[in-house]
Structure formats: structure tokens, C-alpha cells
N, C-alpha and C. Protein backbone atom coordinates (compact mmCIF):
# COMPACT_ATOMS: atom_id res chain seq x y z
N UNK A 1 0.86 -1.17 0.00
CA UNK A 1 0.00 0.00 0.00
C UNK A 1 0.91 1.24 0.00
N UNK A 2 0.49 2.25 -0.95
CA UNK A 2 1.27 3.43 -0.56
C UNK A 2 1.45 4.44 0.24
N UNK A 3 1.92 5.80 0.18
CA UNK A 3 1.85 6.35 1.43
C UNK A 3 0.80 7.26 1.82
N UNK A 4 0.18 7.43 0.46
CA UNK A 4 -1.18 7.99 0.30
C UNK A 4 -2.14 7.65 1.02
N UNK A 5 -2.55 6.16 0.51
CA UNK A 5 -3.35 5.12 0.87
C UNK A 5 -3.64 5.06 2.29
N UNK A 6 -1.99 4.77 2.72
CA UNK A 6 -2.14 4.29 4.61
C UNK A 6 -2.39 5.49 4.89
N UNK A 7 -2.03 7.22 5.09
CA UNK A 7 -2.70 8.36 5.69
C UNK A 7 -4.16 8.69 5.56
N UNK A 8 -4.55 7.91 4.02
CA UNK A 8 -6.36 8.06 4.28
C UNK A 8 -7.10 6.94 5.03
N UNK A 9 -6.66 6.00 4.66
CA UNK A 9 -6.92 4.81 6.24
C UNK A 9 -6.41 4.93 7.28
N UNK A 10 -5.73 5.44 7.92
CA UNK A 10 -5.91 5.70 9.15
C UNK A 10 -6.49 7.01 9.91
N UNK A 11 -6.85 8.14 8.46
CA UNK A 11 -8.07 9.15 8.71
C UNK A 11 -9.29 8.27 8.92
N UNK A 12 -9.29 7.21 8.20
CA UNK A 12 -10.85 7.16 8.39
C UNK A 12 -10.68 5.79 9.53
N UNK A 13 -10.21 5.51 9.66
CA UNK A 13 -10.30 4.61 10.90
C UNK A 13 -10.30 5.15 12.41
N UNK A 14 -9.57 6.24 12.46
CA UNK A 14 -9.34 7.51 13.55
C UNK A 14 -11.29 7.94 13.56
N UNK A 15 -11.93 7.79 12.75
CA UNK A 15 -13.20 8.62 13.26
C UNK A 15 -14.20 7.61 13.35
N UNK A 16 -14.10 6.06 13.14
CA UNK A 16 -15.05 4.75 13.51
C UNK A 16 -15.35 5.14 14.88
N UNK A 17 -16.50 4.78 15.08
CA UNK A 17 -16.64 4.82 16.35
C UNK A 17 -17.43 3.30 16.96
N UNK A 18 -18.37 2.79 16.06
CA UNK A 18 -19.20 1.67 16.43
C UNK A 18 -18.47 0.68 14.86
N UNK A 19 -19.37 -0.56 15.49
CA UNK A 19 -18.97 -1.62 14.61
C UNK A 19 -19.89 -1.66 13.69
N UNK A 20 -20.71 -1.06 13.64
CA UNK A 20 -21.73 -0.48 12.59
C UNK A 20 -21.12 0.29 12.03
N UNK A 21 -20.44 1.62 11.85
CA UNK A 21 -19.42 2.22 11.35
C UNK A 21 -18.74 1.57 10.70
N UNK A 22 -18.00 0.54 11.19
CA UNK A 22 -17.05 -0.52 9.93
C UNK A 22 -17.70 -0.95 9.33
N UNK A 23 -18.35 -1.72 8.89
CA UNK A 23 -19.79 -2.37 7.90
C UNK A 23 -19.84 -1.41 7.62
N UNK A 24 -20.34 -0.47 7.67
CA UNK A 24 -20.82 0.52 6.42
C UNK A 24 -19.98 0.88 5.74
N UNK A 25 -18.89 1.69 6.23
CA UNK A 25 -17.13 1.49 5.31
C UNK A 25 -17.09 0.71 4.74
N UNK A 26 -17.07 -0.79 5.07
CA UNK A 26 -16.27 -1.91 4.26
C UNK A 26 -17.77 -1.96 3.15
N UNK A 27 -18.82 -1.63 3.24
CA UNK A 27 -19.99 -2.05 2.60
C UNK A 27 -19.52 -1.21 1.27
N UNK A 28 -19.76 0.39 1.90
CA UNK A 28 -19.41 1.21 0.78
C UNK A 28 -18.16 0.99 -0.06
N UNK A 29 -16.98 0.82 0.31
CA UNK A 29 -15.63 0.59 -0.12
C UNK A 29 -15.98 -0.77 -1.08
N UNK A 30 -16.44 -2.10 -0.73
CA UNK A 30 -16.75 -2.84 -1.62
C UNK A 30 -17.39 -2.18 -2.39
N UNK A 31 -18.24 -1.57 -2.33
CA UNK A 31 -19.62 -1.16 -3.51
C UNK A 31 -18.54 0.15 -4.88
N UNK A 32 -18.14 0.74 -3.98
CA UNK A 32 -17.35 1.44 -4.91
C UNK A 32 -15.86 0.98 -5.11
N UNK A 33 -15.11 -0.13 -5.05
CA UNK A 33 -14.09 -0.67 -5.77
C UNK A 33 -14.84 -1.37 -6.68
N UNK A 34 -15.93 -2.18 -6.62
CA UNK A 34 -16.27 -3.01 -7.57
C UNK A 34 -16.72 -2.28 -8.63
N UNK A 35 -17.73 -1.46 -8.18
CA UNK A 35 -18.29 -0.40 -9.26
C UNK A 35 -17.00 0.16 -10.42
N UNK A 36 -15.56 0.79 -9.84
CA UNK A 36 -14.59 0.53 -10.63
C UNK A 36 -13.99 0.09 -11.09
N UNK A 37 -13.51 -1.35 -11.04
CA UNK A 37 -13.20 -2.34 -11.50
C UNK A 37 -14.49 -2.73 -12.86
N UNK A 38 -15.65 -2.61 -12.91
CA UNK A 38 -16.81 -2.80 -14.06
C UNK A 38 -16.49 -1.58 -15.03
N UNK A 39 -16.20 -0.27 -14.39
CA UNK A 39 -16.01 0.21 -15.60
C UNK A 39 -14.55 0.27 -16.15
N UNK A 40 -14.01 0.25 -15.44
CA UNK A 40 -12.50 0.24 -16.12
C UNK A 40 -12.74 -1.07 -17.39
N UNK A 41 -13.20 -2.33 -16.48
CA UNK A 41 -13.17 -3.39 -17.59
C UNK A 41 -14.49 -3.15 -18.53
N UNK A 42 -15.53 -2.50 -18.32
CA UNK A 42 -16.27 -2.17 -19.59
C UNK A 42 -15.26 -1.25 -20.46
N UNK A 43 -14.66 -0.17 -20.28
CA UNK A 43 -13.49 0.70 -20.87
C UNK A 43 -12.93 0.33 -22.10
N UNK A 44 -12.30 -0.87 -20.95
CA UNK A 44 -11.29 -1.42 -21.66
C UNK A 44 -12.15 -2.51 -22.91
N UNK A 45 -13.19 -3.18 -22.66
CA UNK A 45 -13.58 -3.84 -23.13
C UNK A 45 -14.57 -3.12 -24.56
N UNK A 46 -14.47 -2.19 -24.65
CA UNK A 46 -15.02 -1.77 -25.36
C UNK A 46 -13.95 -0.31 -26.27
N UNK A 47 -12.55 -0.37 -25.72
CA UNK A 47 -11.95 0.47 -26.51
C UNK A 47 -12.02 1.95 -26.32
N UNK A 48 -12.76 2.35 -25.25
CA UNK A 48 -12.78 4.00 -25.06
C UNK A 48 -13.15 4.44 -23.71
């Protein structure tokens, strides 16, 4: 991970407060890596 990366994870881990808080992070974070990963490979899969 870079050095970017680890200073914004541990911003957002610094303000969790409940374990409901994590689930929703990890919910959203799945929902939007995957969401990018579909379009990059639609992108790519389609040339533009």
C-alpha cells in the first residue's frame, strides 16, 4: 500500500466509532471498488 493510501486509512479509521461504522465502510468501499473495477473493464472492453 502506498503512502497515500495508509494516511487516508488511518483518517478514516481515527473517526469509527461503532462496529456499525465498519460495515458501512467496508460495505461502501466494496460497492465502490467493484463499481470501478466494471467500468475500467467495460473501458477497456469496449476500446474507449
Amino acid at each position: 500500500m502506498n503512502e497515500k493510501s495508509e494516511r487516508l486509512l488511518e483518517e478514516l479509521v481515527s473517526v469509527l466509532k461503532k462496529k456499525e461504522d465498519l460495515r458501512q465502510v467496508r460495505d461502501q468501499l466494496f460497492k465502490r471498488g467493484l463499481e470501478c473495477l466494471l467500468k475500467v473493464e467495460h473501458t477497456a472492453h469496449l476500446d474507449y
